[in-house]
PDB file of N, CA and C in Angstrom:
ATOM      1  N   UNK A   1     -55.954-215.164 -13.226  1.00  0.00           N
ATOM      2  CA  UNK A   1     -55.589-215.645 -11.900  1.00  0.00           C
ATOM      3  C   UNK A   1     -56.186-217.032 -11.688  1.00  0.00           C
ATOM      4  N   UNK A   2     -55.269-218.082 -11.082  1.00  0.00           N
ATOM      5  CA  UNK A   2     -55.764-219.561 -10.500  1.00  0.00           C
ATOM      6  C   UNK A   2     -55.784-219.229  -9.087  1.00  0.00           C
ATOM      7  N   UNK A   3     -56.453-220.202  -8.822  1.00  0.00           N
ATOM      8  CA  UNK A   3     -56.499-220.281  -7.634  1.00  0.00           C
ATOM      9  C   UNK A   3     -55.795-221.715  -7.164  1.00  0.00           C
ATOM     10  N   UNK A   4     -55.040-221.586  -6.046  1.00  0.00           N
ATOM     11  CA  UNK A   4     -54.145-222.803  -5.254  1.00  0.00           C
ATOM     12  C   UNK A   4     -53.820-222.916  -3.608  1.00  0.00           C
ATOM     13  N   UNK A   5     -53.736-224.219  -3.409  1.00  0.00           N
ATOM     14  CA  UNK A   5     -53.662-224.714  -2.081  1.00  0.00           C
ATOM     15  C   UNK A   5     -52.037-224.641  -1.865  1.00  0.00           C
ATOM     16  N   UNK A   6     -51.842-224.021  -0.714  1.00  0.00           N
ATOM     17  CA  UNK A   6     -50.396-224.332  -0.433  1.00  0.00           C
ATOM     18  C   UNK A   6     -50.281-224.720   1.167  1.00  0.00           C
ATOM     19  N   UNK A   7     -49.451-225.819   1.483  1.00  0.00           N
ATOM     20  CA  UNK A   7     -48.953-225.903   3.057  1.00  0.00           C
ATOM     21  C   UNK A   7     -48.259-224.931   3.323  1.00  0.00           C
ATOM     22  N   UNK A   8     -48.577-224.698   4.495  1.00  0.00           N
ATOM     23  CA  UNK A   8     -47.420-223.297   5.149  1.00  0.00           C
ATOM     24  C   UNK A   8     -47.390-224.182   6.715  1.00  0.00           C
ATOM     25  N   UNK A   9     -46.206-224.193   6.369  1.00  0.00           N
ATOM     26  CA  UNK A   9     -45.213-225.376   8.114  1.00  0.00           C
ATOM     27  C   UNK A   9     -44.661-224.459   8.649  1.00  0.00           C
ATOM     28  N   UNK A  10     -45.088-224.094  10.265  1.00  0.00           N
ATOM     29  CA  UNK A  10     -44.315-223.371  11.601  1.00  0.00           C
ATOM     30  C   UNK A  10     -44.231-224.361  12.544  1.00  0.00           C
ATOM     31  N   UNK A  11     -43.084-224.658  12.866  1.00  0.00           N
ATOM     32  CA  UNK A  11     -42.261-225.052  14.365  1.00  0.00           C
ATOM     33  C   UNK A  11     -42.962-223.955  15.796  1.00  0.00           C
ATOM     34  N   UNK A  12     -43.897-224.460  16.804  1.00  0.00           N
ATOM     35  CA  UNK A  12     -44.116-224.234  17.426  1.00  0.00           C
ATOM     36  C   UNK A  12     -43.108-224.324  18.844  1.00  0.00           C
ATOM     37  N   UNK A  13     -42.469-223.186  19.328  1.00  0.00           N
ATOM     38  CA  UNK A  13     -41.136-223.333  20.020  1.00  0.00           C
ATOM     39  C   UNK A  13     -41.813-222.622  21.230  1.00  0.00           C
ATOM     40  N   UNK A  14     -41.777-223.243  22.757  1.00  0.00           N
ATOM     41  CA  UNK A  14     -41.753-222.682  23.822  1.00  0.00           C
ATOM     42  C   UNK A  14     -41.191-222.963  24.591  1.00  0.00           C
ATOM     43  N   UNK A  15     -40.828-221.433  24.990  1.00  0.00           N
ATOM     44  CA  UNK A  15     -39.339-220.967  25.934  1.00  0.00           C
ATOM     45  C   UNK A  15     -38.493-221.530  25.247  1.00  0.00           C
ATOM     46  N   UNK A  16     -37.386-222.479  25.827  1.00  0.00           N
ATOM     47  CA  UNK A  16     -36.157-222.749  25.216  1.00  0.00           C
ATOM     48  C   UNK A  16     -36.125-223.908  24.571  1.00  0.00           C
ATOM     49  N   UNK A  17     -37.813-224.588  24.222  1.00  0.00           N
ATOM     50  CA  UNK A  17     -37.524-225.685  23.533  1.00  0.00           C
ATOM     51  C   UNK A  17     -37.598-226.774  23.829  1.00  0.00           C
ATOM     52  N   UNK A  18     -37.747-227.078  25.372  1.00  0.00           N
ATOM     53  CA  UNK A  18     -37.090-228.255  26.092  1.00  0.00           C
ATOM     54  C   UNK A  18     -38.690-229.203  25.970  1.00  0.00           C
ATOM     55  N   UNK A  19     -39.041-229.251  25.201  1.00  0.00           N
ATOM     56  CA  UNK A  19     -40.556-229.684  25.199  1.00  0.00           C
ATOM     57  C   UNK A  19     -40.284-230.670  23.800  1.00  0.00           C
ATOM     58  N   UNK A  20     -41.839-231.589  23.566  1.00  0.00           N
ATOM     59  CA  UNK A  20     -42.209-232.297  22.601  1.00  0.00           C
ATOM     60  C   UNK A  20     -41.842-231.111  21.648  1.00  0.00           C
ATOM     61  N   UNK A  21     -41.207-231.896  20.764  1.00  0.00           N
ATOM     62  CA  UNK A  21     -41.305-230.975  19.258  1.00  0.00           C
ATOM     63  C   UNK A  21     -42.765-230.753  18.322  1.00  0.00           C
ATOM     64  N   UNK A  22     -43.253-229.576  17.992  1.00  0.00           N
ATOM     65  CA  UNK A  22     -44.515-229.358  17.264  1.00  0.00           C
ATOM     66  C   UNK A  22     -44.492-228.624  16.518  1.00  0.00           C
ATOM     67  N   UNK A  23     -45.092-229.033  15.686  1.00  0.00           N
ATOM     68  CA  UNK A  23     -45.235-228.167  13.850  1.00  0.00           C
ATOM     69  C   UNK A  23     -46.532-228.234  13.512  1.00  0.00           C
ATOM     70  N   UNK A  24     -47.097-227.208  13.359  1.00  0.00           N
ATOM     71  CA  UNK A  24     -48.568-226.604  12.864  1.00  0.00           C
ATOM     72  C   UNK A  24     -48.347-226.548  11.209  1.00  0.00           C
ATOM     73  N   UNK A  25     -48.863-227.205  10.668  1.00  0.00           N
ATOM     74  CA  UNK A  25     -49.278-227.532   8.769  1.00  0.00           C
ATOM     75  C   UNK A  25     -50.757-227.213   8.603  1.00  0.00           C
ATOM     76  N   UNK A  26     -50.617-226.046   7.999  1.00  0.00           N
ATOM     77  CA  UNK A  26     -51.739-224.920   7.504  1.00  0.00           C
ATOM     78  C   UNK A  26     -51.859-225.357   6.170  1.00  0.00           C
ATOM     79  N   UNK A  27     -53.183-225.279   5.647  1.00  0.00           N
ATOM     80  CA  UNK A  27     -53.305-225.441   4.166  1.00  0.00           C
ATOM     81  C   UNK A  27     -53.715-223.844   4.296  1.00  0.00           C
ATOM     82  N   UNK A  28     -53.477-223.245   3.189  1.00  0.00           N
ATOM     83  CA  UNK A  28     -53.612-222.102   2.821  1.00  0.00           C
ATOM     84  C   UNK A  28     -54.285-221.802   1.318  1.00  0.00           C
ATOM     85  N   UNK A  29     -55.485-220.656   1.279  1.00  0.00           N
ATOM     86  CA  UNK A  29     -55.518-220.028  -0.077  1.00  0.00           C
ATOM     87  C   UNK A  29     -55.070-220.001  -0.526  1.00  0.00           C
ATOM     88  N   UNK A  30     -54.554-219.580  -2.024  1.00  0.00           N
ATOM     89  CA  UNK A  30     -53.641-218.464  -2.586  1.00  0.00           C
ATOM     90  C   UNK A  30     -54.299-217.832  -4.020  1.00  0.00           C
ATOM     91  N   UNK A  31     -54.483-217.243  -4.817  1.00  0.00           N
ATOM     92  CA  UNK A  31     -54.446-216.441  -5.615  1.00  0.00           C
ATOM     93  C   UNK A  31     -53.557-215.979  -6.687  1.00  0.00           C
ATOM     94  N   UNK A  32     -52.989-216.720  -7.739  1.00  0.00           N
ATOM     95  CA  UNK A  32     -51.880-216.478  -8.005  1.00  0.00           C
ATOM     96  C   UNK A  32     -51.821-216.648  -9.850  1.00  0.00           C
ATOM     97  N   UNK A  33     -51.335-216.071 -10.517  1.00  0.00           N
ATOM     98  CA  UNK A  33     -51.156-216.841 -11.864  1.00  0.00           C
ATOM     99  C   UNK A  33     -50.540-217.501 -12.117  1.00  0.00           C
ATOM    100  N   UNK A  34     -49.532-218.477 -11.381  1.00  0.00           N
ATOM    101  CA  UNK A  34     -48.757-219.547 -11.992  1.00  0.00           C
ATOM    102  C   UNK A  34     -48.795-220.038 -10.723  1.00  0.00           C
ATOM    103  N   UNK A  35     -47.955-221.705 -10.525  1.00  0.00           N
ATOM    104  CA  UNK A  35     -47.733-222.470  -9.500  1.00  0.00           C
ATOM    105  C   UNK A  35     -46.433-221.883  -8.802  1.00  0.00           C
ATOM    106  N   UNK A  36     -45.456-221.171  -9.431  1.00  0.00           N
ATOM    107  CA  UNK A  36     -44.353-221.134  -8.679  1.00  0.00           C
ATOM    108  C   UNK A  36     -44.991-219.333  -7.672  1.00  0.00           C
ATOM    109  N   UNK A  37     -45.652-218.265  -8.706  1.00  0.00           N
ATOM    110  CA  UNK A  37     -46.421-217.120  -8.311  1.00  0.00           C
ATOM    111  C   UNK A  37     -47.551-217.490  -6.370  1.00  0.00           C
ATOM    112  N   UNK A  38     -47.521-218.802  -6.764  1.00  0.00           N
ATOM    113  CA  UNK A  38     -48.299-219.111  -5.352  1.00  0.00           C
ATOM    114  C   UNK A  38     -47.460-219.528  -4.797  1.00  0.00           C
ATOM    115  N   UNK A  39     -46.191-220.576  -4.905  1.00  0.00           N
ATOM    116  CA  UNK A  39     -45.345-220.946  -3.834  1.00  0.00           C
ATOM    117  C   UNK A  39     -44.914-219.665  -3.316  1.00  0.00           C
ATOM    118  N   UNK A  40     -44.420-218.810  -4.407  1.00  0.00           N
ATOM    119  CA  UNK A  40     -43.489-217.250  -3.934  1.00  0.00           C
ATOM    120  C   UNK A  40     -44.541-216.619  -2.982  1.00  0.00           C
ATOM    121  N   UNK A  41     -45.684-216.496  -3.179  1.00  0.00           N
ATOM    122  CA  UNK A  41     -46.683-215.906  -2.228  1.00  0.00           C
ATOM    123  C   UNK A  41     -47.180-216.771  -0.948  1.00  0.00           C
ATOM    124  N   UNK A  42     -46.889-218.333  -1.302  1.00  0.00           N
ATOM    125  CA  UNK A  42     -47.390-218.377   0.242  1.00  0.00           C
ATOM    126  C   UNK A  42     -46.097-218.475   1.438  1.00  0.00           C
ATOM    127  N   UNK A  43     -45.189-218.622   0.558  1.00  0.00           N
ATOM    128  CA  UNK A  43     -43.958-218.356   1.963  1.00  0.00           C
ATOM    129  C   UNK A  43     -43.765-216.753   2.484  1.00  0.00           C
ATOM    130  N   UNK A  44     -44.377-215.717   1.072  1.00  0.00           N
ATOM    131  CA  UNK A  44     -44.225-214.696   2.034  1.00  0.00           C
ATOM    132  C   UNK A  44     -45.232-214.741   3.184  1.00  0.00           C
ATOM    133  N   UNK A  45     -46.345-215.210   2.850  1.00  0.00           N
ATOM    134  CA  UNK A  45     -47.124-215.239   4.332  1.00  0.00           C
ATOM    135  C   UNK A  45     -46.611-215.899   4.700  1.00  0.00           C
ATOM    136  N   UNK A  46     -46.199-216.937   5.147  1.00  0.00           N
ATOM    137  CA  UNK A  46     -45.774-217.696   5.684  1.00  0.00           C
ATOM    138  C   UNK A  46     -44.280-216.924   7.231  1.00  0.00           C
ATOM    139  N   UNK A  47     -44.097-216.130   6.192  1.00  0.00           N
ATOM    140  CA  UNK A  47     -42.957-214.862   6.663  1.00  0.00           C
ATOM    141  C   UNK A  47     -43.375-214.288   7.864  1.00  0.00           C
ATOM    142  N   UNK A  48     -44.641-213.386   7.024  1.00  0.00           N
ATOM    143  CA  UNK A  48     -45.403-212.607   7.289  1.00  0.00           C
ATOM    144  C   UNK A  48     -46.255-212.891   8.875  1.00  0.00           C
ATOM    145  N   UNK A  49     -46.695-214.428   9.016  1.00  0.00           N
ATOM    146  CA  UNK A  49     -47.644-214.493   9.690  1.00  0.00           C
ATOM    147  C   UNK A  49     -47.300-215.414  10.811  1.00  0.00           C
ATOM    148  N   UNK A  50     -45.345-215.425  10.968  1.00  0.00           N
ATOM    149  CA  UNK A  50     -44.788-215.894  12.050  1.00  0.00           C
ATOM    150  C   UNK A  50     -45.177-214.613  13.118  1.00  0.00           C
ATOM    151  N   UNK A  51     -45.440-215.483  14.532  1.00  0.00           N
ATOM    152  CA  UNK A  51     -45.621-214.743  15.585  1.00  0.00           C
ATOM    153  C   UNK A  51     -44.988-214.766  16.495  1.00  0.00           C
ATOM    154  N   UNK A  52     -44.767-214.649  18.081  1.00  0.00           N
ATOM    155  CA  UNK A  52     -44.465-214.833  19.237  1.00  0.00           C
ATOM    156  C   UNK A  52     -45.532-214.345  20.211  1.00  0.00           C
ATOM    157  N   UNK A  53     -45.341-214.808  21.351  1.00  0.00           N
ATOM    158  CA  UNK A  53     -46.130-214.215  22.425  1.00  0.00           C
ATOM    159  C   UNK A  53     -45.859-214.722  23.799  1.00  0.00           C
ATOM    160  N   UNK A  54     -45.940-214.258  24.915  1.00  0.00           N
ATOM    161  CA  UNK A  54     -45.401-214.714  26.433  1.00  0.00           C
ATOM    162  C   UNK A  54     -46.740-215.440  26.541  1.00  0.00           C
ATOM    163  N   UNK A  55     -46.369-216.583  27.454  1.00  0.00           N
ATOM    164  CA  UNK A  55     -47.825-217.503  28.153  1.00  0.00           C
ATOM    165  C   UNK A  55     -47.923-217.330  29.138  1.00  0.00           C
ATOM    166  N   UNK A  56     -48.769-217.796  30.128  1.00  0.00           N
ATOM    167  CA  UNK A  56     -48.949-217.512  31.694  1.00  0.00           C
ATOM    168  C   UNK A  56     -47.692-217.548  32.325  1.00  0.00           C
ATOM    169  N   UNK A  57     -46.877-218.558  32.002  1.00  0.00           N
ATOM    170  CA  UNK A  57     -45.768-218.810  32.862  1.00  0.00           C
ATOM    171  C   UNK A  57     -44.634-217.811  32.482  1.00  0.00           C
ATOM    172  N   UNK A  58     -44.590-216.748  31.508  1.00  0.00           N
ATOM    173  CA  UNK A  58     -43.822-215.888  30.517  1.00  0.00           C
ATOM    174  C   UNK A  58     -42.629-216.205  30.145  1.00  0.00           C
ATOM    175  N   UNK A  59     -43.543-217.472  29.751  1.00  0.00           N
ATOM    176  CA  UNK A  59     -42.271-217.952  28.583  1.00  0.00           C
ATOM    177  C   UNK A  59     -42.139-217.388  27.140  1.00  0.00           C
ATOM    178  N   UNK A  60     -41.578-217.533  26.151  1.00  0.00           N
ATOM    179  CA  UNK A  60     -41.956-216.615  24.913  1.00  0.00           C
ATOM    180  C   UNK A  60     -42.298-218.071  23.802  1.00  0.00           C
ATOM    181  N   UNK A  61     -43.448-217.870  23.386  1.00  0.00           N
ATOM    182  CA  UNK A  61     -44.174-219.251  22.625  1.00  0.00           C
ATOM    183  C   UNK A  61     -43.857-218.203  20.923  1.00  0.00           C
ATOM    184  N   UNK A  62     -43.227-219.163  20.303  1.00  0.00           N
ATOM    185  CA  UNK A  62     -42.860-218.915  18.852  1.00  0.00           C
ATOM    186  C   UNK A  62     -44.070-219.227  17.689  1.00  0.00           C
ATOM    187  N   UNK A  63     -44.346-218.876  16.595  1.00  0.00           N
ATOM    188  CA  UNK A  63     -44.563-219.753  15.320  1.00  0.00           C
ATOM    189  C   UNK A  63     -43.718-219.219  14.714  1.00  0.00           C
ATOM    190  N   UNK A  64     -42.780-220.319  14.445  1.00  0.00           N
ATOM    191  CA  UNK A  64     -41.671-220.097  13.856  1.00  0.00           C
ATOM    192  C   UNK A  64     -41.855-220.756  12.026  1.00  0.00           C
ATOM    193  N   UNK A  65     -41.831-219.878  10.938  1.00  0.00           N
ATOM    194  CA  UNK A  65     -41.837-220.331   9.504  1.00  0.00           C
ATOM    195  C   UNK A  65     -40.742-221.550   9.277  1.00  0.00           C
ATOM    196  N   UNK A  66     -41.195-222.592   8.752  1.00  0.00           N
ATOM    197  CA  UNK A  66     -40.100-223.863   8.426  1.00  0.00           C
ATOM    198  C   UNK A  66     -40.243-223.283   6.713  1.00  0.00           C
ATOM    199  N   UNK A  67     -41.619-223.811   5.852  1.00  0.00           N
ATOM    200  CA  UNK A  67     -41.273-223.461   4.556  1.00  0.00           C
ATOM    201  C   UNK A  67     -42.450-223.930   4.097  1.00  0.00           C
ATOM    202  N   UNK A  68     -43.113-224.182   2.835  1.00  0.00           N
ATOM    203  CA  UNK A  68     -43.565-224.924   1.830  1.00  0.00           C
ATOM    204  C   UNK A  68     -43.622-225.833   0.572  1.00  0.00           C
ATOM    205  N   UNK A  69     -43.915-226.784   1.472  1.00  0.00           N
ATOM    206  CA  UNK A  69     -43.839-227.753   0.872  1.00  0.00           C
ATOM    207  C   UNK A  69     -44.143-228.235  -0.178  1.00  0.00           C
ATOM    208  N   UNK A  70     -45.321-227.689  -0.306  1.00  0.00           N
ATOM    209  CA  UNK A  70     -46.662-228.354  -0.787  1.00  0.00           C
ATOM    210  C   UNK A  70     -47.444-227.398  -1.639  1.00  0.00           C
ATOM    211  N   UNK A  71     -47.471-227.482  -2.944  1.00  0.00           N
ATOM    212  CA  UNK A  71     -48.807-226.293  -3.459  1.00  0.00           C
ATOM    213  C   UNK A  71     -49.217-227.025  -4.697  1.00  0.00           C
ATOM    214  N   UNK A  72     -50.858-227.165  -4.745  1.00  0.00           N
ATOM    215  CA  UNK A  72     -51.686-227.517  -5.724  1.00  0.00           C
ATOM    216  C   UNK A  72     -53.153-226.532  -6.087  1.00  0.00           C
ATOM    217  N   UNK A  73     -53.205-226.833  -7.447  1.00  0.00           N
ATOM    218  CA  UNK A  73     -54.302-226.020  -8.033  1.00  0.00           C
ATOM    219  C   UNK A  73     -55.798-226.062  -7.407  1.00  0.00           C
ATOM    220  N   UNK A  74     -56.411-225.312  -7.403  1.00  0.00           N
ATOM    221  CA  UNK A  74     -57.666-224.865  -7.196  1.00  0.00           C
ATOM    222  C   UNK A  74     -58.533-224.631  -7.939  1.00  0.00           C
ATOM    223  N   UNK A  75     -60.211-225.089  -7.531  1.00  0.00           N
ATOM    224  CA  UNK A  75     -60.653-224.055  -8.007  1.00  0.00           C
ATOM    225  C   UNK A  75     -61.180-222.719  -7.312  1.00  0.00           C
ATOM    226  N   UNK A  76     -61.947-222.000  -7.466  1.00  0.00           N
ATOM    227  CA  UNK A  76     -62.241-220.763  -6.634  1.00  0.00           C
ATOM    228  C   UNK A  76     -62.703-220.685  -5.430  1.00  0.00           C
ATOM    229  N   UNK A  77     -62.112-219.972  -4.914  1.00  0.00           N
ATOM    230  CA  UNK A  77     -61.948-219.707  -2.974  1.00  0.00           C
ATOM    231  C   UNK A  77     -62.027-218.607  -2.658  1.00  0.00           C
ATOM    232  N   UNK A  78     -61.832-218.445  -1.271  1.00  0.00           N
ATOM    233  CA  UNK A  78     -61.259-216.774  -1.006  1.00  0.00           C
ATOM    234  C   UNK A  78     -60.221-217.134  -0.559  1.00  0.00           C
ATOM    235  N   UNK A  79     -58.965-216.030  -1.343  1.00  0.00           N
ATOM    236  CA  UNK A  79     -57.819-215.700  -1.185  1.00  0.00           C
ATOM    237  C   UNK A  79     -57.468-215.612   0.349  1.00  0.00           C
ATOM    238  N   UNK A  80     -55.984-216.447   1.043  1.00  0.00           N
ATOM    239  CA  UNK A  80     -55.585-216.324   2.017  1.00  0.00           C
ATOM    240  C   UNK A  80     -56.244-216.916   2.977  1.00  0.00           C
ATOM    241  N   UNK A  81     -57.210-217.450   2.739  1.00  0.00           N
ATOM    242  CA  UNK A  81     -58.072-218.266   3.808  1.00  0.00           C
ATOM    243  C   UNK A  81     -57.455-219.462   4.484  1.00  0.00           C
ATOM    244  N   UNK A  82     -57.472-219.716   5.640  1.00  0.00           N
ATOM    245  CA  UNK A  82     -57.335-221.120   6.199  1.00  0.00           C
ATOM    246  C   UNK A  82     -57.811-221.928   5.867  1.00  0.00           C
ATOM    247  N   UNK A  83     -57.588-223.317   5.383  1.00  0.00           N
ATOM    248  CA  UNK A  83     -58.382-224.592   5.582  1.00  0.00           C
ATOM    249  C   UNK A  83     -57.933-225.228   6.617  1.00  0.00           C
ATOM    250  N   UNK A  84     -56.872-225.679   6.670  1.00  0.00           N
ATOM    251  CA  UNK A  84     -56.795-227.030   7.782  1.00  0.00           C
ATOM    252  C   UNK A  84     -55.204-226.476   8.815  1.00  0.00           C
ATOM    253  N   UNK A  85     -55.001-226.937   9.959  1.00  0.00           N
ATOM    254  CA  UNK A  85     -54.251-226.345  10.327  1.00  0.00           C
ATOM    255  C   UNK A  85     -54.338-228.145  11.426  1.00  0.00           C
ATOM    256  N   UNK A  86     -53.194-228.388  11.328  1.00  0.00           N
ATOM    257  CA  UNK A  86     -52.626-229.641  12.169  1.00  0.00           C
ATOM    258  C   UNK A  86     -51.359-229.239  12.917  1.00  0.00           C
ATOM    259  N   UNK A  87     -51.095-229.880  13.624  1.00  0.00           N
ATOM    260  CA  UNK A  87     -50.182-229.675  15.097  1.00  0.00           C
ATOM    261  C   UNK A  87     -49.439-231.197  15.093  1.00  0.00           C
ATOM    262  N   UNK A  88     -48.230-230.903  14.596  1.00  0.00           N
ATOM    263  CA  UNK A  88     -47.513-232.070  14.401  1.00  0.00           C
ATOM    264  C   UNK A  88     -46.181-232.504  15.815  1.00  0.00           C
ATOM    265  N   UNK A  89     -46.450-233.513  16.238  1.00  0.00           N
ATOM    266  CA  UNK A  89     -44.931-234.088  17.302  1.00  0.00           C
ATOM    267  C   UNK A  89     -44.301-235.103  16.734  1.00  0.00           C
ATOM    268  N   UNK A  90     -43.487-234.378  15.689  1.00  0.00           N
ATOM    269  CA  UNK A  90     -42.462-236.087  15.441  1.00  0.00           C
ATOM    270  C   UNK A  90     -41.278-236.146  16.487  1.00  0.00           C
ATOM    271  N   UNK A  91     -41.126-237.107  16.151  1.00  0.00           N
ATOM    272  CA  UNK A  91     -39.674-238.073  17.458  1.00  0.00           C
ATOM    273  C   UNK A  91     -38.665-237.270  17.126  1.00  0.00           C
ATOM    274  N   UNK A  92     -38.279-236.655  15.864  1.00  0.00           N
ATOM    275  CA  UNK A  92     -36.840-236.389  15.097  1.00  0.00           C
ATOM    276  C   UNK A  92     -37.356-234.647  14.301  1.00  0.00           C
ATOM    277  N   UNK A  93     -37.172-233.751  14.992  1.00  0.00           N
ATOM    278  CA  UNK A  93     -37.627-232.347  14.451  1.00  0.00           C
ATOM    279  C   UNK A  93     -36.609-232.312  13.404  1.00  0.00           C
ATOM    280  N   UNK A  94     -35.780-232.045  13.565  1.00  0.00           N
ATOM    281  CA  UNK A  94     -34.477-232.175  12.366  1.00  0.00           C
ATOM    282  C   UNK A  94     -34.984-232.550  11.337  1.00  0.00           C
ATOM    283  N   UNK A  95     -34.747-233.931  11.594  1.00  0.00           N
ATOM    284  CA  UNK A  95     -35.614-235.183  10.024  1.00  0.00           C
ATOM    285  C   UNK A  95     -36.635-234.599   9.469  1.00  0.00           C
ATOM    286  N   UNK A  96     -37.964-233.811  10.576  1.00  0.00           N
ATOM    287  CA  UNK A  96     -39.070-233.498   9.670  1.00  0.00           C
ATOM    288  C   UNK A  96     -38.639-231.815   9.264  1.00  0.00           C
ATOM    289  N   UNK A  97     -37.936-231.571   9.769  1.00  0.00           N
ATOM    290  CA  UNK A  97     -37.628-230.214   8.924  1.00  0.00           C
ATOM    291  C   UNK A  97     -36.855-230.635   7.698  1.00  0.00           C
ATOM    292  N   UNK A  98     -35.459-231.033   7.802  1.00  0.00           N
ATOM    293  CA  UNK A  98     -35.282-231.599   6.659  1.00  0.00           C
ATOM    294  C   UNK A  98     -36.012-232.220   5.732  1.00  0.00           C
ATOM    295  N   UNK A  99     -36.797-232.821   5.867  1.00  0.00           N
ATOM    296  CA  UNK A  99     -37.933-233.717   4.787  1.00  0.00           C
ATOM    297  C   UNK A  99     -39.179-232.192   4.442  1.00  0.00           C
ATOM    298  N   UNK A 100     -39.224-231.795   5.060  1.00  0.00           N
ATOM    299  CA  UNK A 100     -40.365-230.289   4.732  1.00  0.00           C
ATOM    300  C   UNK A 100     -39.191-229.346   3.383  1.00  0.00           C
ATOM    301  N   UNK A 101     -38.091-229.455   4.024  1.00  0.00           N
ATOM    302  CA  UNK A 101     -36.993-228.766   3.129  1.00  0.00           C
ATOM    303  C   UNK A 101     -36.898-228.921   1.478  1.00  0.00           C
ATOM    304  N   UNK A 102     -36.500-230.804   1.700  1.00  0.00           N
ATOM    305  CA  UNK A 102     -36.509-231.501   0.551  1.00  0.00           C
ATOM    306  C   UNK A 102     -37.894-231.028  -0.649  1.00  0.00           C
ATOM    307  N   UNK A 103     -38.700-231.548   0.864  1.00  0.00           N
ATOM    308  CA  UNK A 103     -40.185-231.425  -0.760  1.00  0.00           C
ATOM    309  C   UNK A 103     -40.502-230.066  -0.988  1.00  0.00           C
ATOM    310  N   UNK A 104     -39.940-228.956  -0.518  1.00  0.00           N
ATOM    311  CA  UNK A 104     -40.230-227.484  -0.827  1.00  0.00           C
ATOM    312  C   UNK A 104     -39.141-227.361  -2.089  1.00  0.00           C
ATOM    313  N   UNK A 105     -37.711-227.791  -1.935  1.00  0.00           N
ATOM    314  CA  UNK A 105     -36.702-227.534  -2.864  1.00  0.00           C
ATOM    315  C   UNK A 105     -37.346-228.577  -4.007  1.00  0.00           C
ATOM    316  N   UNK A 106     -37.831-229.672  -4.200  1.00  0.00           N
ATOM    317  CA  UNK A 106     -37.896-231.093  -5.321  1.00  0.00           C
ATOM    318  C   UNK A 106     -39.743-229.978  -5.838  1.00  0.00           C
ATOM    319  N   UNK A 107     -40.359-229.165  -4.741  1.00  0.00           N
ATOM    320  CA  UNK A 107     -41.537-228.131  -5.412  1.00  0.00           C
ATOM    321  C   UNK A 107     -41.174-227.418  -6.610  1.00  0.00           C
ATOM    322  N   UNK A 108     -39.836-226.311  -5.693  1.00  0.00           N
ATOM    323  CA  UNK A 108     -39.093-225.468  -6.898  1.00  0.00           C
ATOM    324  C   UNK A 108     -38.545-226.330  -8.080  1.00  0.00           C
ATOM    325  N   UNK A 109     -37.912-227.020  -7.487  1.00  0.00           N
ATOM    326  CA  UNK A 109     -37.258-227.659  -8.936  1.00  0.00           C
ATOM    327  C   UNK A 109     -38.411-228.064 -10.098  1.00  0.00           C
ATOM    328  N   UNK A 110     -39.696-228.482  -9.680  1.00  0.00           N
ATOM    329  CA  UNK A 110     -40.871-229.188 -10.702  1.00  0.00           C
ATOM    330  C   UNK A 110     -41.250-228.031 -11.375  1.00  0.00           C
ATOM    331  N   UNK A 111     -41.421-226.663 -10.511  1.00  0.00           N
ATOM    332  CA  UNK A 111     -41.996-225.174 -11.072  1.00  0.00           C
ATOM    333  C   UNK A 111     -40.293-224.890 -11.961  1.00  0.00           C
ATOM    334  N   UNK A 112     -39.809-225.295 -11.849  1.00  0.00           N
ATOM    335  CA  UNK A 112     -38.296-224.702 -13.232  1.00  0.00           C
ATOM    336  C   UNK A 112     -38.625-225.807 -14.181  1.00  0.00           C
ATOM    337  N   UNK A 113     -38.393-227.083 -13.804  1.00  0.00           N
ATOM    338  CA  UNK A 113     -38.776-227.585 -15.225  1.00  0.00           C
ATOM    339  C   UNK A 113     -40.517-226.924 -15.419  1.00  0.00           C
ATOM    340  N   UNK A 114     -41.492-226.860 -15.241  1.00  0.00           N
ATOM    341  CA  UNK A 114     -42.683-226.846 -15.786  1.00  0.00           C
ATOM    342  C   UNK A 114     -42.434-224.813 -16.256  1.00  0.00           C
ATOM    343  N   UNK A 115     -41.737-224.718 -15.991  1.00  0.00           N
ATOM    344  CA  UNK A 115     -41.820-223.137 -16.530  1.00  0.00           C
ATOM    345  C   UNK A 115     -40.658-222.992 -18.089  1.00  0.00           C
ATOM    346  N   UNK A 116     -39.840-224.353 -17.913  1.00  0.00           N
ATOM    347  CA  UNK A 116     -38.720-224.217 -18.897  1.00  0.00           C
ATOM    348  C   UNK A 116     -39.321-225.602 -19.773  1.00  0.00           C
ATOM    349  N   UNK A 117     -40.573-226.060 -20.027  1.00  0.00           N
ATOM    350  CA  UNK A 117     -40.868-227.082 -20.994  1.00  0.00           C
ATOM    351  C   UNK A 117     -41.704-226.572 -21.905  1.00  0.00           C
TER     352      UNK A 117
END
């Protein structure tokens, strides 16, 4: 088993949205024997550890899973742990979902060639 860092990106959505756009970028543990074994594991948390909940005003506040982007090697940690967790407002949610998209799909694609060389 290696150990690896992965981003895990949720769209923070309350009530219907009509707000600044925000995205929370978690670095995450993982535990895994290969690089693609940790991407596959941190989007299931990533799945896993979308929430909801009503706020004072009972609206329904989301963490909504976008994807992962991002995963690099480690050395030893504890598994599943938080490191860093940022709260993102870009101008263009679209654009940064799309661009979170891109570098999660151009991730997979590096884990097929590095698994087929």
């Amino acid at each position: 088993m290696h150990w690896f860092v992965a981003k895990v990106v949720y769209q923070i959505i309350c009530g219907d949205g009509n707000h600044t756009p925000q995205f929370d970028e978690q670095l995450r543990l993982i535990s895994a024997v290969t690089k693609k074994d940790a991407c596959d594991k941190a989007r299931e948390i990533g799945m896993q550890e979308q929430y909801a909940f009503k706020n004072q005003q009972q609206e329904l506040v989301q963490w909504k899973f976008i994807n992962v982007p991002e995963v690099y090697t480690l050395d030893q940690l504890t598994d599943g742990m938080e490191l860093y967790s940022r709260i993102e407002e870009p101008g263009d949610p679209n654009s940064y979902i799309a661009w979170l998209q891109m570098k999660s799909a151009q991730l997979q694609g590096q884990q097929y060639f590095e698994l087929n060389v």
